[in-house]
C-alpha atoms as a PDB file:
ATOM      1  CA  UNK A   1      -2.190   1.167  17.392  1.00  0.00           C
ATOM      2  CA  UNK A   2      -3.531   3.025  14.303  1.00  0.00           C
ATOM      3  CA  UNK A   3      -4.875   1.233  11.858  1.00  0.00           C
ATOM      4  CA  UNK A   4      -2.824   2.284   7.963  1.00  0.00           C
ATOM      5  CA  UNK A   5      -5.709   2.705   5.208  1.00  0.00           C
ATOM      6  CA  UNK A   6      -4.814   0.948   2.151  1.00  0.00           C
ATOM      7  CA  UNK A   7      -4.036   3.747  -0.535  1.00  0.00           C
ATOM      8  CA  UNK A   8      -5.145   2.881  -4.146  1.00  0.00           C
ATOM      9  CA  UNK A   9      -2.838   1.819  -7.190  1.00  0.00           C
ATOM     10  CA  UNK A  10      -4.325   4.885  -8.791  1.00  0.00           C
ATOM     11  CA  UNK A  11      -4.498   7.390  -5.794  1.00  0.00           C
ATOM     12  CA  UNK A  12      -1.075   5.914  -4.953  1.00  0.00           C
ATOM     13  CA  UNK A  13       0.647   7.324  -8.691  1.00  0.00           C
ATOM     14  CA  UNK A  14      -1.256  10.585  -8.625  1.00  0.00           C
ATOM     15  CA  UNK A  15      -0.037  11.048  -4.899  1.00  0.00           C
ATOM     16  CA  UNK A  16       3.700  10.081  -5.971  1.00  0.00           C
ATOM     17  CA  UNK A  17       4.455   9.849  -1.799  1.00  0.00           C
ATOM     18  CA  UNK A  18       2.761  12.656  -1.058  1.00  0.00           C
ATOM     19  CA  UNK A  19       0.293  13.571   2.077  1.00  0.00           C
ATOM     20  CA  UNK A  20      -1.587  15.857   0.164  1.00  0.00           C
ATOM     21  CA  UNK A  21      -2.749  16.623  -3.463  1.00  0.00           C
ATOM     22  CA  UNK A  22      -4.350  19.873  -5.187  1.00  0.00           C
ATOM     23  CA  UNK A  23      -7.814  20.276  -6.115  1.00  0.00           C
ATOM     24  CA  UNK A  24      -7.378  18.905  -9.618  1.00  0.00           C
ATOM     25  CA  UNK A  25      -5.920  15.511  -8.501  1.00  0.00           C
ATOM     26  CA  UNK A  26      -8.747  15.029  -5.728  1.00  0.00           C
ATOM     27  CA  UNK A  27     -11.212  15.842  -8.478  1.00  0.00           C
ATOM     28  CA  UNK A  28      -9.436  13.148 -10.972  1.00  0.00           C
ATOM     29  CA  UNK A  29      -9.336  11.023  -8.069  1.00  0.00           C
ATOM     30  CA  UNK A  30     -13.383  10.996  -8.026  1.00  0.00           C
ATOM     31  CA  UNK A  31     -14.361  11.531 -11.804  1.00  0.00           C
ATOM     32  CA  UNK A  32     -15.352  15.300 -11.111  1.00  0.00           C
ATOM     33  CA  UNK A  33     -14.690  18.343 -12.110  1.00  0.00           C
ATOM     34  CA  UNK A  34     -12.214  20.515 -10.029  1.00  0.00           C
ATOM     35  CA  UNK A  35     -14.762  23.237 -10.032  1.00  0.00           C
ATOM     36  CA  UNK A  36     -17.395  20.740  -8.655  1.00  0.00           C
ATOM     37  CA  UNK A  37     -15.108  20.070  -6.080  1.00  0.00           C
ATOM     38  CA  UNK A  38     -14.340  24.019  -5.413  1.00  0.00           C
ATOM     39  CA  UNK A  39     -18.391  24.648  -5.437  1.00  0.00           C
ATOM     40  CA  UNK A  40     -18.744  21.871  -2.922  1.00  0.00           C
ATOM     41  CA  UNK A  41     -16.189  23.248  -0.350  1.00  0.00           C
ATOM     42  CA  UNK A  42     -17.199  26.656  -1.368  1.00  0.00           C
ATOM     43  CA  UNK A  43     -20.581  25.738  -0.091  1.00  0.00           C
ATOM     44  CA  UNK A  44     -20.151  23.179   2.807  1.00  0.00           C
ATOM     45  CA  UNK A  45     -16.558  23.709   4.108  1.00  0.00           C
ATOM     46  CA  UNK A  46     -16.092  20.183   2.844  1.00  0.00           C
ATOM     47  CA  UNK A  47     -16.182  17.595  -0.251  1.00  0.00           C
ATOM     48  CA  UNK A  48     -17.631  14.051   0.652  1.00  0.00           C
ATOM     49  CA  UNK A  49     -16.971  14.410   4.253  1.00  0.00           C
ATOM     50  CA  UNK A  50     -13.414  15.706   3.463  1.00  0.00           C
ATOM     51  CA  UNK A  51     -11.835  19.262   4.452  1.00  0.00           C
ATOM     52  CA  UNK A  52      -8.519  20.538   2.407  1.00  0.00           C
ATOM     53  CA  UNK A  53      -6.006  22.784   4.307  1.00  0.00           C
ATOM     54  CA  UNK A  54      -5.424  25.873   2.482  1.00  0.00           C
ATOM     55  CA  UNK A  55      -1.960  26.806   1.017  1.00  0.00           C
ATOM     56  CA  UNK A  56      -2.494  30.308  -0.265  1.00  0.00           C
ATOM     57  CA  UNK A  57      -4.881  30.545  -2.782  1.00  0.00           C
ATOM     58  CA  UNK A  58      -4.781  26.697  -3.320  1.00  0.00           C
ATOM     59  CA  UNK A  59      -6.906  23.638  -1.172  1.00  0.00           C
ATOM     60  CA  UNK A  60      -4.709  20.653  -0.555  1.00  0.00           C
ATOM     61  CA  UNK A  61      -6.631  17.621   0.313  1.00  0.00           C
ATOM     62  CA  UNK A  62      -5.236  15.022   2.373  1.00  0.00           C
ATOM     63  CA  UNK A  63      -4.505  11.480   0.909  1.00  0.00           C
ATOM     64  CA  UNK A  64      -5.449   8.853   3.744  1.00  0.00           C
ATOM     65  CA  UNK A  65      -9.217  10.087   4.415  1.00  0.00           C
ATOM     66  CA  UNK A  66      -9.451   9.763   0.698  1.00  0.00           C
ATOM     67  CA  UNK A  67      -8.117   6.853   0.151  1.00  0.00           C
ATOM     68  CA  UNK A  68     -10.578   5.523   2.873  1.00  0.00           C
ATOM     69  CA  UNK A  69     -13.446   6.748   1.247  1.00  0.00           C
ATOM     70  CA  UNK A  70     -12.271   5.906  -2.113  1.00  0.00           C
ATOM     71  CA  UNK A  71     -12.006   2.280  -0.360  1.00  0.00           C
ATOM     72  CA  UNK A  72     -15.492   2.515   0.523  1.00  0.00           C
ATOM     73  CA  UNK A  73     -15.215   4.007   4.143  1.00  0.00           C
ATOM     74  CA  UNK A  74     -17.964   5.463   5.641  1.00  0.00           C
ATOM     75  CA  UNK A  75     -17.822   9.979   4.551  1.00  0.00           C
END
């Protein structure tokens, strides 16, 4: 049986049901910039132990592994 990560009040409303959310939101999400964000994956493929899917020219990053980290789970 999988085990359901607890999603944020916060990451919950900017999510609004949601499995995925752009670049800005995951950046709101963590108190960075979106371009922070874009460097980071730019650089390492990931942000905080996170990869996006990509949609075009847009990253959409899933809400569960960041809801887990944003919950303190381990990157």
């Amino acid at each position: 049986m999988a085990m359901q990560t607890e999603i944020p009040e916060a990451l919950a409303a900017i999510a609004a049901g949601r499995d995925h959310i752009r670049t800005d939101e995951f950046a709101r999400a963590f108190s960075k910039a979106p371009q922070t964000i874009r460097k980071t994956f730019c650089l390492t493929g990931e942000c905080y132990g996170i990869r996006p899917i990509k949609v075009g020219n847009s990253l959409l990053w899933p809400v569960v592994p960041t809801a887990a980290l944003l919950c303190g789970g381990a990157k």
